[in-house]
C-alpha atoms as a PDB file:
ATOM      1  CA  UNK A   1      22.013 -43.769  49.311  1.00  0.00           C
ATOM      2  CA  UNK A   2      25.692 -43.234  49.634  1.00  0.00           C
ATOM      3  CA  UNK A   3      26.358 -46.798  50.615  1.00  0.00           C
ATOM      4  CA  UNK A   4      23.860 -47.864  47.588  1.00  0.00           C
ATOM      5  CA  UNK A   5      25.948 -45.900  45.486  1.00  0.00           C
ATOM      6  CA  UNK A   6      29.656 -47.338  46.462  1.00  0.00           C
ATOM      7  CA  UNK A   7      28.308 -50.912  46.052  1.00  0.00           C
ATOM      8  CA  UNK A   8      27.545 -50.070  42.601  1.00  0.00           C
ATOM      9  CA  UNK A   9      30.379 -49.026  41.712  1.00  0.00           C
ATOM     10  CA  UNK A  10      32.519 -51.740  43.629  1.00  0.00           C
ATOM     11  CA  UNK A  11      30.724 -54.069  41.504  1.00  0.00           C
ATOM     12  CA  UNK A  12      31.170 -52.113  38.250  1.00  0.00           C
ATOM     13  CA  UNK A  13      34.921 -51.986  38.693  1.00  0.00           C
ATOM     14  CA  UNK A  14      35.110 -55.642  39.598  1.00  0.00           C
ATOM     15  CA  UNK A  15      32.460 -56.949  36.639  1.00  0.00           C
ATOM     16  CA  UNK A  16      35.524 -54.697  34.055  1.00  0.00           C
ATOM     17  CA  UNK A  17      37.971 -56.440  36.196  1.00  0.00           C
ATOM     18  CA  UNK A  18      36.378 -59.547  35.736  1.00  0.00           C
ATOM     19  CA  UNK A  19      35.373 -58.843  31.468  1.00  0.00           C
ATOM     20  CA  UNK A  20      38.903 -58.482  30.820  1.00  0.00           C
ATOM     21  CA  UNK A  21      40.064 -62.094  32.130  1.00  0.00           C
ATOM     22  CA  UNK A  22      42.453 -60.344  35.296  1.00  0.00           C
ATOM     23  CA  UNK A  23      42.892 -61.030  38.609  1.00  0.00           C
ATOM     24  CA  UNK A  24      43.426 -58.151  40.700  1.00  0.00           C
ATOM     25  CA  UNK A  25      47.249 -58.446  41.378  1.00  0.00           C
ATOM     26  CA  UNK A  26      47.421 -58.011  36.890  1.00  0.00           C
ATOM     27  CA  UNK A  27      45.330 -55.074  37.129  1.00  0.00           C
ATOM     28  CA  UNK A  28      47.463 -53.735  39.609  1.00  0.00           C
ATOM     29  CA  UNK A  29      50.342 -54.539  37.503  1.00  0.00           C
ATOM     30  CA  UNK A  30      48.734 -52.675  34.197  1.00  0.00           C
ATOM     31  CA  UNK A  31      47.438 -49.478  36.637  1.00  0.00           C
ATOM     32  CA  UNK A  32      49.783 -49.159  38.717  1.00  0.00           C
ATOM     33  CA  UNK A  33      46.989 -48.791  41.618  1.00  0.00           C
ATOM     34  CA  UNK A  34      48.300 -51.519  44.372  1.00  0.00           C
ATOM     35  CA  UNK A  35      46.058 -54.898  44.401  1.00  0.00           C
ATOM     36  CA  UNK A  36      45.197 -54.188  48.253  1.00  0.00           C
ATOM     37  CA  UNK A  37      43.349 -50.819  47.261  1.00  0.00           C
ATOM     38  CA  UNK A  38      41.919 -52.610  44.320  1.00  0.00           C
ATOM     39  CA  UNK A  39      40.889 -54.874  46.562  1.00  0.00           C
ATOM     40  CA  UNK A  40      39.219 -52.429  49.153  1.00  0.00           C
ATOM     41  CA  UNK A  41      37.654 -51.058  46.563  1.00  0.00           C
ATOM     42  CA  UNK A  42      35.752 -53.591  45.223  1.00  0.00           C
ATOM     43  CA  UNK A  43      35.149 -54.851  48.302  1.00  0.00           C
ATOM     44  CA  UNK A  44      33.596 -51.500  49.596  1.00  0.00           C
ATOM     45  CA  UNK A  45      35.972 -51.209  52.035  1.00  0.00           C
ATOM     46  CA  UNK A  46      37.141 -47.539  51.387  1.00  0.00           C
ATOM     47  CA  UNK A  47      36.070 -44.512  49.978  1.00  0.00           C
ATOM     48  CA  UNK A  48      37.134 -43.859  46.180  1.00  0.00           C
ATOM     49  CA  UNK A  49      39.198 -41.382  44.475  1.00  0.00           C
ATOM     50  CA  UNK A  50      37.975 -40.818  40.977  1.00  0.00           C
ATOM     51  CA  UNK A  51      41.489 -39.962  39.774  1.00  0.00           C
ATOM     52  CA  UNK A  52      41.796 -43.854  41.224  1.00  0.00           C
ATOM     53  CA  UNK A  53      39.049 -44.886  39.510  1.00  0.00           C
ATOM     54  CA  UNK A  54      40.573 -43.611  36.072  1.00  0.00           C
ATOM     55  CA  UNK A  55      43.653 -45.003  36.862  1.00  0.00           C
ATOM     56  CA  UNK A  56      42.417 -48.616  37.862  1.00  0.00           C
ATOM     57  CA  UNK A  57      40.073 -48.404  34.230  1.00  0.00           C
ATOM     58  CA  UNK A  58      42.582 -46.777  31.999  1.00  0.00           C
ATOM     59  CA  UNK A  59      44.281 -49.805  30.665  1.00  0.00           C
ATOM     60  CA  UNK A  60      40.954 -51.077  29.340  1.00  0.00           C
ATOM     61  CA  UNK A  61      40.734 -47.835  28.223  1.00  0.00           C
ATOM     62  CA  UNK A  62      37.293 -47.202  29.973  1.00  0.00           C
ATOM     63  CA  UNK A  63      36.559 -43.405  30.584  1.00  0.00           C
ATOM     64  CA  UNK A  64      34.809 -42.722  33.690  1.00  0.00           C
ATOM     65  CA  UNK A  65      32.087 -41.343  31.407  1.00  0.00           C
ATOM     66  CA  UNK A  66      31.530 -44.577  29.985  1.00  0.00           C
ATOM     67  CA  UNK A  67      32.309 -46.415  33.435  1.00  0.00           C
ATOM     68  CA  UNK A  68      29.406 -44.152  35.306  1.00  0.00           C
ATOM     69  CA  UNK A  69      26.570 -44.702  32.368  1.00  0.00           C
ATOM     70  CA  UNK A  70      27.269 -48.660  32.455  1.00  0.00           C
ATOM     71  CA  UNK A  71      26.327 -48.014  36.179  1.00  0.00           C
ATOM     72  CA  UNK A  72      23.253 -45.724  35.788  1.00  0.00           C
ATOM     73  CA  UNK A  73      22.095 -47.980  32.802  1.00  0.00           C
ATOM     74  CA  UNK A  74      22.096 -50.954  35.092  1.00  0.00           C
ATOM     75  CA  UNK A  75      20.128 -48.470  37.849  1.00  0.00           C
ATOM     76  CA  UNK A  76      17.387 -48.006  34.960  1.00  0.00           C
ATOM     77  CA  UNK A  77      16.786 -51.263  33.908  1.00  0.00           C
ATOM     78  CA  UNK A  78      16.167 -52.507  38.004  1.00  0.00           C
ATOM     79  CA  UNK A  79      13.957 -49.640  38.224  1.00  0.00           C
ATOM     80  CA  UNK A  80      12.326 -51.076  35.297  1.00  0.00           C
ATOM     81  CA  UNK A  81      11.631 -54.368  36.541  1.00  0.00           C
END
């Protein structure tokens, strides 16, 4: 379930990444969060820090609110299917 859990939210962070037209080396730029952890991250690759998470989302000003119920909305609608 863990592991279920950190792809999701790998993806989510890469789909914003992805929304907003950067690659990860400008979203590193705009956050401040280095592309190699931005790249771990969406890769799966390491374990997240929320306070990351915020940091890597804040200059599309996404709250991690908002982040986590894009997730759990997408969960829904599989279970759904």
């Amino acid at each position: 379930m863990k592991e279920d859990f950190l792809k999701k939210v790998s993806a989510e962070l890469k789909i914003a990444r992805i929304e907003n037209g950067d690659l990860q080396e400008d979203l590193a730029t705009k956050s401040g969060v280095a592309a190699s952890t931005i790249s771990k991250y969406e890769a799966g690759e390491k374990n997240m820090n929320l306070l990351k998470i915020e940091q890597i989302l804040k200059p599309y000003e996404i709250y991690l609110y908002i982040f986590f119920e894009r997730i759990l909305a997408k969960t829904q609608a599989k279970e759904k299917e």
